[in-house]
PDB file of N, CA and C in Angstrom:
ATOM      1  N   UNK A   1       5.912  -9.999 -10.113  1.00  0.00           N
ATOM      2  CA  UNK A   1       6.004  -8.554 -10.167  1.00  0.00           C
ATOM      3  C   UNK A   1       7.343  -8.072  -9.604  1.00  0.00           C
ATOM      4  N   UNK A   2       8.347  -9.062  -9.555  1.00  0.00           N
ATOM      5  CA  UNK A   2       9.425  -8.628  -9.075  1.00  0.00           C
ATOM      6  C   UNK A   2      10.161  -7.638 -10.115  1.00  0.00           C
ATOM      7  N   UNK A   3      10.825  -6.383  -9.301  1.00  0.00           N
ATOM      8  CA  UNK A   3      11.663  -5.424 -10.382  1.00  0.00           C
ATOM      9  C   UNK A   3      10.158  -4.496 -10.347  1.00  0.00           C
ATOM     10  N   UNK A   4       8.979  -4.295 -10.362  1.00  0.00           N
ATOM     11  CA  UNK A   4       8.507  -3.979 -10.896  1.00  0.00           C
ATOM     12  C   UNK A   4       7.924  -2.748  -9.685  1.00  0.00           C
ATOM     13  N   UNK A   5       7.106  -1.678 -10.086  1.00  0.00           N
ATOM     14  CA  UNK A   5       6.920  -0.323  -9.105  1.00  0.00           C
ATOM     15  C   UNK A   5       5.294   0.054  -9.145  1.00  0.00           C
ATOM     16  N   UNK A   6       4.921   0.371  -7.887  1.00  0.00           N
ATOM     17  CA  UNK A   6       3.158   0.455  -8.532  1.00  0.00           C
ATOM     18  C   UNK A   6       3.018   1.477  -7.457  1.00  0.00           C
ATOM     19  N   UNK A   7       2.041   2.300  -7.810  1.00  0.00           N
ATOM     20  CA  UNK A   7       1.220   3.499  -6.589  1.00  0.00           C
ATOM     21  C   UNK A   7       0.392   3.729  -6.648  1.00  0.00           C
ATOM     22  N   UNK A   8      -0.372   2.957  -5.550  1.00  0.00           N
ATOM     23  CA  UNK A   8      -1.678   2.705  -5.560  1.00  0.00           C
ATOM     24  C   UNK A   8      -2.280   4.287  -4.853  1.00  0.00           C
ATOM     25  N   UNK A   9      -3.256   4.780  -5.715  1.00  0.00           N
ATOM     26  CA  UNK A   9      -4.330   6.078  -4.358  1.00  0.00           C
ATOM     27  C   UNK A   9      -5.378   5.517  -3.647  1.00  0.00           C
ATOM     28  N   UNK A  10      -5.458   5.918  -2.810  1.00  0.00           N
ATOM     29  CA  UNK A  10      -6.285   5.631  -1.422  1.00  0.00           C
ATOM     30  C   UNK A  10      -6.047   4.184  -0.558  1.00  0.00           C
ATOM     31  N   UNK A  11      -4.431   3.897  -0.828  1.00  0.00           N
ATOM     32  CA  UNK A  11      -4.045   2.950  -0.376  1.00  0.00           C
ATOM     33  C   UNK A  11      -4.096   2.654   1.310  1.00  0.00           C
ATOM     34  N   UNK A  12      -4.771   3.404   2.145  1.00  0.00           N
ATOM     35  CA  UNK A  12      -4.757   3.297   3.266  1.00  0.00           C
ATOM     36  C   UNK A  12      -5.883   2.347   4.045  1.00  0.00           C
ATOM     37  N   UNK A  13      -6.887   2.108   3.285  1.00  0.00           N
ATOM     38  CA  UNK A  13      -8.572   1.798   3.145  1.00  0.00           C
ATOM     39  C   UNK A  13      -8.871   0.926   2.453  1.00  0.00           C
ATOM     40  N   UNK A  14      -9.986  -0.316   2.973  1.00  0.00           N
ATOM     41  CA  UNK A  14     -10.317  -0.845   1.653  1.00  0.00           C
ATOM     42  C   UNK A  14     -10.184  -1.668   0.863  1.00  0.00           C
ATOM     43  N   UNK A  15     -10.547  -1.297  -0.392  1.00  0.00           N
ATOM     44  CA  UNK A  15     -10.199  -1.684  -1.623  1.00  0.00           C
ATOM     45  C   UNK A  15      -8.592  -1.918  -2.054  1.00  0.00           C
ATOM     46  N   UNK A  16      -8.029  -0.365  -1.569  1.00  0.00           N
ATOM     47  CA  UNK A  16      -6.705   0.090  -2.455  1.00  0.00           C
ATOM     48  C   UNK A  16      -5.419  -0.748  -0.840  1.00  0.00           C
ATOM     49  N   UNK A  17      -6.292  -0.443   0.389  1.00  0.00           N
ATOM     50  CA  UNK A  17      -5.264  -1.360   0.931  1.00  0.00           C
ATOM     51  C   UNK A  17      -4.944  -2.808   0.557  1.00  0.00           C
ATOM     52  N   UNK A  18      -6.138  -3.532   0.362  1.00  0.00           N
ATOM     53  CA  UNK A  18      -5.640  -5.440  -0.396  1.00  0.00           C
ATOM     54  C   UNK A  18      -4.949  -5.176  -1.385  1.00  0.00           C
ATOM     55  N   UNK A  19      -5.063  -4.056  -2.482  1.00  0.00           N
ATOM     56  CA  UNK A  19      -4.274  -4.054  -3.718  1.00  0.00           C
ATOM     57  C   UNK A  19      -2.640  -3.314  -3.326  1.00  0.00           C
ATOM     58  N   UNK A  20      -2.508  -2.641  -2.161  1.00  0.00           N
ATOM     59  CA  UNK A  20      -1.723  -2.560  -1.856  1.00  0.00           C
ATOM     60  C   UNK A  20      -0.573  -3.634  -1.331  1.00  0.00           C
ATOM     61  N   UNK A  21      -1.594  -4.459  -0.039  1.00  0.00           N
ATOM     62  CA  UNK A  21      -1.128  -6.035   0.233  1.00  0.00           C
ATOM     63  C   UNK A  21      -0.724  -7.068  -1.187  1.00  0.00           C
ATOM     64  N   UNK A  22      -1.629  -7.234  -1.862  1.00  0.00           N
ATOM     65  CA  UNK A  22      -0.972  -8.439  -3.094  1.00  0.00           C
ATOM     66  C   UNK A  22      -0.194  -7.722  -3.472  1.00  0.00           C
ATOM     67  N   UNK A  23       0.102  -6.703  -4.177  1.00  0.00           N
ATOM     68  CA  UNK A  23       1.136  -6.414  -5.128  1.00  0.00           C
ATOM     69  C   UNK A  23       1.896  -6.436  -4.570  1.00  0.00           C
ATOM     70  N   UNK A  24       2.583  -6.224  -2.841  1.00  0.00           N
ATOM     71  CA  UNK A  24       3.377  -5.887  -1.366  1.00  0.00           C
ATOM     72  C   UNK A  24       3.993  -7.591  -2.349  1.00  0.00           C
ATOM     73  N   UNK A  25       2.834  -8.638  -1.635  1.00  0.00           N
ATOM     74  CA  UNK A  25       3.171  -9.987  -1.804  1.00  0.00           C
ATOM     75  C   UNK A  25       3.622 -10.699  -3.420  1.00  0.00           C
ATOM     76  N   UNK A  26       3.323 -10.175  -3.962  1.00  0.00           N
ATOM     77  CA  UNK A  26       3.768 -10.193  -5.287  1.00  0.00           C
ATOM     78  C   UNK A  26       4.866  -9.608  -6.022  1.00  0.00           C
ATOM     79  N   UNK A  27       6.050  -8.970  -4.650  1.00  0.00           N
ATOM     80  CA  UNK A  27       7.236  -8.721  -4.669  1.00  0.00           C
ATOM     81  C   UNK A  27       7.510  -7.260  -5.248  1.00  0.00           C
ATOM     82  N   UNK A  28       6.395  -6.448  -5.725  1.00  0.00           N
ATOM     83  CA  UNK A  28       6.313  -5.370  -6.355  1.00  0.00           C
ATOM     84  C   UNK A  28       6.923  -4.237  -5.494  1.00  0.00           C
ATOM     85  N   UNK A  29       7.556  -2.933  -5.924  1.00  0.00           N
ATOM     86  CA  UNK A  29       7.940  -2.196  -4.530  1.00  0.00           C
ATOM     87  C   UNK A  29       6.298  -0.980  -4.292  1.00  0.00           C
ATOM     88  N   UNK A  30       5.698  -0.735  -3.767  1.00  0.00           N
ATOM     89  CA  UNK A  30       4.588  -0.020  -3.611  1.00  0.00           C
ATOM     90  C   UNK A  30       4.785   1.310  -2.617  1.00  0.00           C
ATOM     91  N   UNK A  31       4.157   2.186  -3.341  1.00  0.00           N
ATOM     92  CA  UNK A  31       4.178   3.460  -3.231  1.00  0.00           C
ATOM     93  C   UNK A  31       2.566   3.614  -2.925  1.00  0.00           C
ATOM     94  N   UNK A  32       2.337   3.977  -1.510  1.00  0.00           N
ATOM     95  CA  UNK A  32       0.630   4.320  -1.651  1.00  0.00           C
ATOM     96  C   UNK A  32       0.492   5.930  -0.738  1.00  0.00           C
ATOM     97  N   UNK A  33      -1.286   6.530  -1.040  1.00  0.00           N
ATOM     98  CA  UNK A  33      -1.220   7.658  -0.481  1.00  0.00           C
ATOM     99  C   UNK A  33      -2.196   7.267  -0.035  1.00  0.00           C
ATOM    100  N   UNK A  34      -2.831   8.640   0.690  1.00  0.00           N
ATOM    101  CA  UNK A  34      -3.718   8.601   1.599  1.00  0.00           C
ATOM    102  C   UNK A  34      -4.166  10.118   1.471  1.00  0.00           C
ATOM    103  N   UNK A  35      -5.821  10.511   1.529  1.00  0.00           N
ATOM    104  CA  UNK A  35      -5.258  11.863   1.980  1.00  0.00           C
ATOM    105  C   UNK A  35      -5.624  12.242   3.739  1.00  0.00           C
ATOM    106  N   UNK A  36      -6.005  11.274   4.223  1.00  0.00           N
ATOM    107  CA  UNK A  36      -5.649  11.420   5.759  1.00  0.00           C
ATOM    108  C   UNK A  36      -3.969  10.427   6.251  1.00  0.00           C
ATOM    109  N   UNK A  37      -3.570  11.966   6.719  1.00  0.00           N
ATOM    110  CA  UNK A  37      -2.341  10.909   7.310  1.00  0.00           C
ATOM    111  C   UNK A  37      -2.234  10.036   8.126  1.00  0.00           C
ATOM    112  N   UNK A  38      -3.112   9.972   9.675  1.00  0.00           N
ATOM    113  CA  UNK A  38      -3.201   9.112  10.070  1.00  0.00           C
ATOM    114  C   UNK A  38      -3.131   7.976   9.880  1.00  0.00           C
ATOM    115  N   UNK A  39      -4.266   7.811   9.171  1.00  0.00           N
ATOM    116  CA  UNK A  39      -4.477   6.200   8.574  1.00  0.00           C
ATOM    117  C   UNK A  39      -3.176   5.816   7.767  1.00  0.00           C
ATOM    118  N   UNK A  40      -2.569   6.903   6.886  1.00  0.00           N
ATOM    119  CA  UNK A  40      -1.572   6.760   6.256  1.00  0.00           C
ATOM    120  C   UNK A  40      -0.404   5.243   7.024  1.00  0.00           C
ATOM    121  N   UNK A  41      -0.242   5.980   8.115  1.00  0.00           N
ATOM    122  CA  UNK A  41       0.360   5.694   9.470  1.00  0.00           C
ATOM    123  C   UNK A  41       0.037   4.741   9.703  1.00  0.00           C
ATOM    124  N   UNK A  42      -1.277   4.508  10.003  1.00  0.00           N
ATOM    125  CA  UNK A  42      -1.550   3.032  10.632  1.00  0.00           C
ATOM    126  C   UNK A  42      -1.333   1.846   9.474  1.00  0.00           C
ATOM    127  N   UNK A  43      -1.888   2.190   8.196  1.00  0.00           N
ATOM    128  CA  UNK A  43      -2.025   1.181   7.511  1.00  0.00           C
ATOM    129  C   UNK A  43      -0.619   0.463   7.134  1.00  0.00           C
ATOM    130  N   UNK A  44       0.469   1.691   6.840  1.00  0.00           N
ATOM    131  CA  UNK A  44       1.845   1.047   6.503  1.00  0.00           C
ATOM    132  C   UNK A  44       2.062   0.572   7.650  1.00  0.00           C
ATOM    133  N   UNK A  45       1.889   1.064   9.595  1.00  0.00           N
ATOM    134  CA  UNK A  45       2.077   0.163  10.788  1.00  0.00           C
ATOM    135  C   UNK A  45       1.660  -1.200  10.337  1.00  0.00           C
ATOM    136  N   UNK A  46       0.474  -1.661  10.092  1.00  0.00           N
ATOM    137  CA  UNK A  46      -0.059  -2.990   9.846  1.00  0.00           C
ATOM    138  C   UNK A  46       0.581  -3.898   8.555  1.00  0.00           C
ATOM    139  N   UNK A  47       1.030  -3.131   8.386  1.00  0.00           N
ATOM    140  CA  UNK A  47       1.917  -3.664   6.335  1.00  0.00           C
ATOM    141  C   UNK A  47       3.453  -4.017   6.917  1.00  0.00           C
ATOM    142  N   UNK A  48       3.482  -3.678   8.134  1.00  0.00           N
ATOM    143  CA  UNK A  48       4.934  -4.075   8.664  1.00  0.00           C
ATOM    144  C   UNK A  48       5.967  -3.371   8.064  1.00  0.00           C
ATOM    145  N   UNK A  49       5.849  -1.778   7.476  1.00  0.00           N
ATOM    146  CA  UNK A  49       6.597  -1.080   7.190  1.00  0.00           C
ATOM    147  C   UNK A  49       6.511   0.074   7.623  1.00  0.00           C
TER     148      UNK A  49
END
């Protein structure tokens, strides 16, 4: 998935956070939301970004 762009919704949680992680690992650049910011926050903290 290198070169390649994805935006995952409800990427903070879940489901949409692992699909956030592989595609992360699968070299993809990822764009995710949230509609609580917090978590927003924490989850990219834990994604090491």
């Amino acid at each position: 998935m290198k070169n390649k762009k994805a935006l995952v919704t409800g990427g903070s949680k879940w489901i949409g956070k692992a699909i956030v992680r592989e595609l992360a690992e699968l070299g993809a650049e990822v764009l995710f939301t949230s509609c609580n910011a917090r978590e927003l926050v924490d989850a990219r903290s834990e994604m090491g970004n």
